[in-house]
C-alpha atoms as a PDB file:
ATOM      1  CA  UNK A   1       0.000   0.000   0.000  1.00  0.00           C
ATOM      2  CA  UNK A   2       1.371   3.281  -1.317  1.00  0.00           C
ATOM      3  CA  UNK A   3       0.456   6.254   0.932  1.00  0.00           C
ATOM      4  CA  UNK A   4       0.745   9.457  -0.920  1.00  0.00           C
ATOM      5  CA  UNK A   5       0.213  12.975   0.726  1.00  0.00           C
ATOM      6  CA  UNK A   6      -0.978  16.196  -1.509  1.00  0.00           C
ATOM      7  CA  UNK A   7       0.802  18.948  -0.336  1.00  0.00           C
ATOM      8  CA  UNK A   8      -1.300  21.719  -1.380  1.00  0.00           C
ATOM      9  CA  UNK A   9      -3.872  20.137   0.742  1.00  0.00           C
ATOM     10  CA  UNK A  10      -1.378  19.636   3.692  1.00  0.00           C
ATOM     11  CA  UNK A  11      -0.231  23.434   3.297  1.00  0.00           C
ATOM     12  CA  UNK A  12      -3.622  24.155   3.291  1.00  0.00           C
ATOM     13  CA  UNK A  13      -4.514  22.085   6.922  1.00  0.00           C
ATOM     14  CA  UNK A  14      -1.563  23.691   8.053  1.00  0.00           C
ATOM     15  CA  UNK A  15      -2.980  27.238   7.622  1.00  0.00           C
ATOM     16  CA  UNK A  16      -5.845  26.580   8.710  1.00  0.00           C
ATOM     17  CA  UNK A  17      -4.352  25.654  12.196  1.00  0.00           C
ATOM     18  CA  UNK A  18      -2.305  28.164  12.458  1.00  0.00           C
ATOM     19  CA  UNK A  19      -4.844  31.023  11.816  1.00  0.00           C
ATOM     20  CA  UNK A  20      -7.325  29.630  14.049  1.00  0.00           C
ATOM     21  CA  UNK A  21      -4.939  30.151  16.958  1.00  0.00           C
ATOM     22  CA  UNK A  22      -4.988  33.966  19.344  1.00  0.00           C
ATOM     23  CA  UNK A  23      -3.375  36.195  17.684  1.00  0.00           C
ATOM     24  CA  UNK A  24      -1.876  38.170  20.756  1.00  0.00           C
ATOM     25  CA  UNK A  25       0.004  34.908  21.149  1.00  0.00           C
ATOM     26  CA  UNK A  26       2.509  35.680  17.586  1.00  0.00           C
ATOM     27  CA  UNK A  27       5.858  36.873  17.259  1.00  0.00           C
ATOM     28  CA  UNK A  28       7.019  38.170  14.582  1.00  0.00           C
ATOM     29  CA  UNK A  29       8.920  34.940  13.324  1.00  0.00           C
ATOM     30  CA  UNK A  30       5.550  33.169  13.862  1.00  0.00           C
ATOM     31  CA  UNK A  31       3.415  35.503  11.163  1.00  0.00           C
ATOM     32  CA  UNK A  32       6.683  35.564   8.950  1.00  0.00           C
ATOM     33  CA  UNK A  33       6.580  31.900   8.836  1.00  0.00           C
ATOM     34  CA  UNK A  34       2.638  31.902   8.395  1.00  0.00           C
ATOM     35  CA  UNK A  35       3.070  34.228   5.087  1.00  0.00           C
ATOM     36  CA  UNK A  36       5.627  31.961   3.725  1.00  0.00           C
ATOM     37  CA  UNK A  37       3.501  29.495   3.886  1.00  0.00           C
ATOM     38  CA  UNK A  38       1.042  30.956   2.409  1.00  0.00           C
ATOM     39  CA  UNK A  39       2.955  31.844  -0.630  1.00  0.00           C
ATOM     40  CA  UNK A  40       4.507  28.785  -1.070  1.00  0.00           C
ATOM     41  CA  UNK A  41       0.444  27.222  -0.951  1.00  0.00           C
ATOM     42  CA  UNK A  42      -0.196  29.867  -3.758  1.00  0.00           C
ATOM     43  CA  UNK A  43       2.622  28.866  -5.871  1.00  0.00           C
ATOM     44  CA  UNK A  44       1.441  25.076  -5.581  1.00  0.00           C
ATOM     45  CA  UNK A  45      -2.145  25.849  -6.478  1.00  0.00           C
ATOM     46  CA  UNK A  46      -1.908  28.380  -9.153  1.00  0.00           C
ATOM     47  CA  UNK A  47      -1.442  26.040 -11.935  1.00  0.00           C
ATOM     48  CA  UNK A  48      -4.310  23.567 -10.673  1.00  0.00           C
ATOM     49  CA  UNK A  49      -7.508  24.164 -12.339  1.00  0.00           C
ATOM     50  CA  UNK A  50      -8.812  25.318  -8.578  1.00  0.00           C
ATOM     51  CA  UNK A  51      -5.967  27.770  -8.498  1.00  0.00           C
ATOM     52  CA  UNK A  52      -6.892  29.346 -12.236  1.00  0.00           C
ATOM     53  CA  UNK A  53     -10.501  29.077 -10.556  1.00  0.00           C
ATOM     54  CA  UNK A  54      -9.710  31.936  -8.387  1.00  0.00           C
ATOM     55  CA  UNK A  55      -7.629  33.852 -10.445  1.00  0.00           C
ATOM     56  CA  UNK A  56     -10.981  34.231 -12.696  1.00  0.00           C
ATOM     57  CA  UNK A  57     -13.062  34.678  -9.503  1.00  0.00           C
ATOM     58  CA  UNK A  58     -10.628  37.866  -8.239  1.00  0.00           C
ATOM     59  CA  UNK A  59     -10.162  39.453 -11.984  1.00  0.00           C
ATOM     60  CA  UNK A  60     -13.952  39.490 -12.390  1.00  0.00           C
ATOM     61  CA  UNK A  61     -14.155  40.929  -9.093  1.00  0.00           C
ATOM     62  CA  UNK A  62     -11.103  43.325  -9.531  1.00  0.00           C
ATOM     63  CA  UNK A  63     -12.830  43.931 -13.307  1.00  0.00           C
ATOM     64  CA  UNK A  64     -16.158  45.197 -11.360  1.00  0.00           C
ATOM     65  CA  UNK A  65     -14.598  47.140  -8.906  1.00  0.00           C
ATOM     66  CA  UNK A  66     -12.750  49.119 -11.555  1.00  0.00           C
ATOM     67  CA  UNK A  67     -15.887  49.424 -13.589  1.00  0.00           C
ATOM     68  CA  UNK A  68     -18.047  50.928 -10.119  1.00  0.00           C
ATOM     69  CA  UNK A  69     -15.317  54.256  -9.432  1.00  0.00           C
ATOM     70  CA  UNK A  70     -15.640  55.031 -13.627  1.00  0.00           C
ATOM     71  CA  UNK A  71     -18.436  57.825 -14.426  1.00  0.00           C
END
């Protein structure tokens, strides 16, 4: 039996740990490693089809906010 882990989807538990914790209880290290996690989890999904997903999703939205300020 071959056990294989995604790590996207182990980035993404990961994240979702750490956020949920207090946030009076970070140091600076501790949010510094946070966002490098986080990029590193954007660089692994942005080629996925979920990952071009949202890069749609946020140009539409940036698109419509753009559109709303214009007379």
């Amino acid at each position: 039996m071959v056990l294989t882990i995604n790590v996207a989807i182990l980035l993404a538990v990961i994240i979702v740990l750490r956020l949920g914790r207090r946030t009076e209880a970070r140091s600076r290290n501790d949010e510094k490693l946070t966002v490098g996690i986080v990029l590193v989890f954007g660089v692994l999904i942005a080629p996925t089809a979920f990952g071009q997903g949202i890069l749609n999703v946020m140009g539409e939205l940036a698109q419509g906010v753009t559109q709303s300020g214009s007379p």
